[in-house]
Each structure stands twice: as C-alpha cells, then as structure tokens.
C-alpha atoms as a PDB file:
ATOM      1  CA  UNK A   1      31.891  25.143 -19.676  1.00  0.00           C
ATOM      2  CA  UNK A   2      28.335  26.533 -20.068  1.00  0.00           C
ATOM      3  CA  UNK A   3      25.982  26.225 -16.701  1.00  0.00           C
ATOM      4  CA  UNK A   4      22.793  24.035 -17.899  1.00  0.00           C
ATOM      5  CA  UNK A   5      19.748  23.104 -15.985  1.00  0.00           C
ATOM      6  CA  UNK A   6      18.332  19.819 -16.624  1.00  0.00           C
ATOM      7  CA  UNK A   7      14.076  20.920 -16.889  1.00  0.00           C
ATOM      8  CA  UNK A   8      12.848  17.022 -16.503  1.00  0.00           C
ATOM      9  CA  UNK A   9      14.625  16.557 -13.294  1.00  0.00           C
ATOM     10  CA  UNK A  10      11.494  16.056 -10.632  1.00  0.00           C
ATOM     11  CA  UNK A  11       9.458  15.395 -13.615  1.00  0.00           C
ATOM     12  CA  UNK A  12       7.616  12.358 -14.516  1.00  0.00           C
ATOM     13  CA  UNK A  13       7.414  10.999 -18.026  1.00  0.00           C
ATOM     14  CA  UNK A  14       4.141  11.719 -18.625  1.00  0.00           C
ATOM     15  CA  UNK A  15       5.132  15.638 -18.012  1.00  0.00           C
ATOM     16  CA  UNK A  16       8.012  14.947 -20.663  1.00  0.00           C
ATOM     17  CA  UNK A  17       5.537  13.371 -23.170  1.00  0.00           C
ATOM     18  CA  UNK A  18       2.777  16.194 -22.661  1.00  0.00           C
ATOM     19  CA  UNK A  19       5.354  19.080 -23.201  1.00  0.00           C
ATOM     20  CA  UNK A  20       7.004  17.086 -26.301  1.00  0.00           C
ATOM     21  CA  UNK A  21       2.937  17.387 -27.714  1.00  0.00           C
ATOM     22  CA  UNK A  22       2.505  21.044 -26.489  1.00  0.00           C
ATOM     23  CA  UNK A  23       6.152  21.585 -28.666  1.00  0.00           C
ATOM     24  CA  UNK A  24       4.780  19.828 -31.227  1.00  0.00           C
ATOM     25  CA  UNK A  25       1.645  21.938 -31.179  1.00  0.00           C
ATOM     26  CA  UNK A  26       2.934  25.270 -31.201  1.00  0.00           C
ATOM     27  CA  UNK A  27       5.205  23.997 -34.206  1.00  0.00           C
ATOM     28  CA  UNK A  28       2.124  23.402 -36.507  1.00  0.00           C
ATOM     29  CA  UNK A  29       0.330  26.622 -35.817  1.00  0.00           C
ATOM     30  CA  UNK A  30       0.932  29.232 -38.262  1.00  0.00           C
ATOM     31  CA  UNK A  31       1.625  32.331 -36.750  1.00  0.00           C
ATOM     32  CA  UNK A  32       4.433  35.181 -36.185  1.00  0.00           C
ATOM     33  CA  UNK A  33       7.305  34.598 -34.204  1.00  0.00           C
ATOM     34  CA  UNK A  34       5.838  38.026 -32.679  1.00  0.00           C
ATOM     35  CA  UNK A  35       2.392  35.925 -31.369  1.00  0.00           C
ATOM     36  CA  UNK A  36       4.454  32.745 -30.950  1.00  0.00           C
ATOM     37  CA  UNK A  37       7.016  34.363 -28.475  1.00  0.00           C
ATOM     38  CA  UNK A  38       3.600  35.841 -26.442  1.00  0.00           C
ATOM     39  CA  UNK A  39       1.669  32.866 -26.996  1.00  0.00           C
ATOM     40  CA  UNK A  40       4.401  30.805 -24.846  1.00  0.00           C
ATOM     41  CA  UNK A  41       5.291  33.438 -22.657  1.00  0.00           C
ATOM     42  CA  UNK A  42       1.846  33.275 -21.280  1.00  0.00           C
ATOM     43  CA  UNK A  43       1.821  29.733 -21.488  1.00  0.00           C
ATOM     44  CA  UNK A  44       4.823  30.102 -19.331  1.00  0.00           C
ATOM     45  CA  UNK A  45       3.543  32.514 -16.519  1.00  0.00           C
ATOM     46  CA  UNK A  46       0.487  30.234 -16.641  1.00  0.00           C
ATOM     47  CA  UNK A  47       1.914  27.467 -15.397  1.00  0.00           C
ATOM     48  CA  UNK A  48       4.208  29.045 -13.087  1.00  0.00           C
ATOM     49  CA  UNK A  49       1.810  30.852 -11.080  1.00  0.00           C
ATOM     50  CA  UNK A  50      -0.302  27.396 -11.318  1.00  0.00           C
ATOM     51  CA  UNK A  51       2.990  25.505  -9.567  1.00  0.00           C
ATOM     52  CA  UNK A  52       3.311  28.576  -7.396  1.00  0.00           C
ATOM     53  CA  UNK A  53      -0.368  28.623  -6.182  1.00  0.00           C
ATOM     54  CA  UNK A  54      -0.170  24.973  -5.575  1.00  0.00           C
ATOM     55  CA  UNK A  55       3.248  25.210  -3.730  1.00  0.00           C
ATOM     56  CA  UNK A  56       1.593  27.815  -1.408  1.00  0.00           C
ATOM     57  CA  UNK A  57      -1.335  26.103  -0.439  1.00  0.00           C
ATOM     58  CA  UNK A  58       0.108  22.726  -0.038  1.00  0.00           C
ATOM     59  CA  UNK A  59       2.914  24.861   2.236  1.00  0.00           C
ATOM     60  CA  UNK A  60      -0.108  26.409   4.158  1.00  0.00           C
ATOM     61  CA  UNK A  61      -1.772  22.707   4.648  1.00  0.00           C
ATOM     62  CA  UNK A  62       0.963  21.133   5.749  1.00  0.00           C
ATOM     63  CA  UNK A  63       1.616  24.452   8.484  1.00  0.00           C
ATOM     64  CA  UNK A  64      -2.135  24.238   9.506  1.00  0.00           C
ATOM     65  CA  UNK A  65      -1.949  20.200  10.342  1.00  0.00           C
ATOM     66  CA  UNK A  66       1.776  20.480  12.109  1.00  0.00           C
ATOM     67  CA  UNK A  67       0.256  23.034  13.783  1.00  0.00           C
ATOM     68  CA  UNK A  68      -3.186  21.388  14.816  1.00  0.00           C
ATOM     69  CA  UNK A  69      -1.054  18.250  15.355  1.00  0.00           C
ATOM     70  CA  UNK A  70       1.075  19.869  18.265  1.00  0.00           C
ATOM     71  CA  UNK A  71      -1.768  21.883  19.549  1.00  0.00           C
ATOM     72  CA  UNK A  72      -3.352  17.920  20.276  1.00  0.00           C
ATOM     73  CA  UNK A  73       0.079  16.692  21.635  1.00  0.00           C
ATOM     74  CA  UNK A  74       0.087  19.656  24.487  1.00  0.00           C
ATOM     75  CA  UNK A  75      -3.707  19.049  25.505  1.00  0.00           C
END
C-alpha cells in the first residue's frame, strides 16, 4: 500500500478553492514544462517560507507573552 498525505487536512475550503484556481491558472498559460516546473517551484518555496515566517513569529509572540505573563505572576 502506497504512503499518501492528505494536503487539505488543516485547510479551510476557501484554501481548497484558491489552489483549484491557481491549478487552473497555470493550466491555461502557455509555456514549457521547463518554465512551468520553475514557475511552481517558486510558487512553492514562496509560500513555504511565507507559512514558515509566520510560524516563527507567531512561535516568538506567543514565547514573549508566556513569558511577560509569568514575569507579572512572580511580582
């Protein structure tokens, strides 16, 4: 049995709806499969360093108010 990973889990269906359009999209342009292949590879790394960047400063936030939050509690 082949391993699969489910990409809409976590997602909401507008995410599903705006990717379906992006597919769409990329369908109707007329280029290579050379430029195509970049073209959503950095399409790709664009919105994984966007959900990365996001990750990390929401992590950071959430450290700096836990940590601001206890600081109060010991005063």
């Amino acid at each position: 049995m082949e391993a699969m990973v489910d990409v809409r889990l976590g997602r909401s269906l507008e995410f599903e709806k705006i990717a379906e359009r992006l597919g769409d999209a990329l369908d109707s342009i007329d280029i290579d499969m050379d430029a195509g292949k970049e073209l959503v590879d950095l399409i790709d790394l664009q919105i994984r360093t966007a959900e990365r960047d996001a990750f990390k400063f929401g992590f950071d936030m959430a450290t700096k108010l836990m940590h601001d939050y206890y600081n109060d509690e010991e005063e």
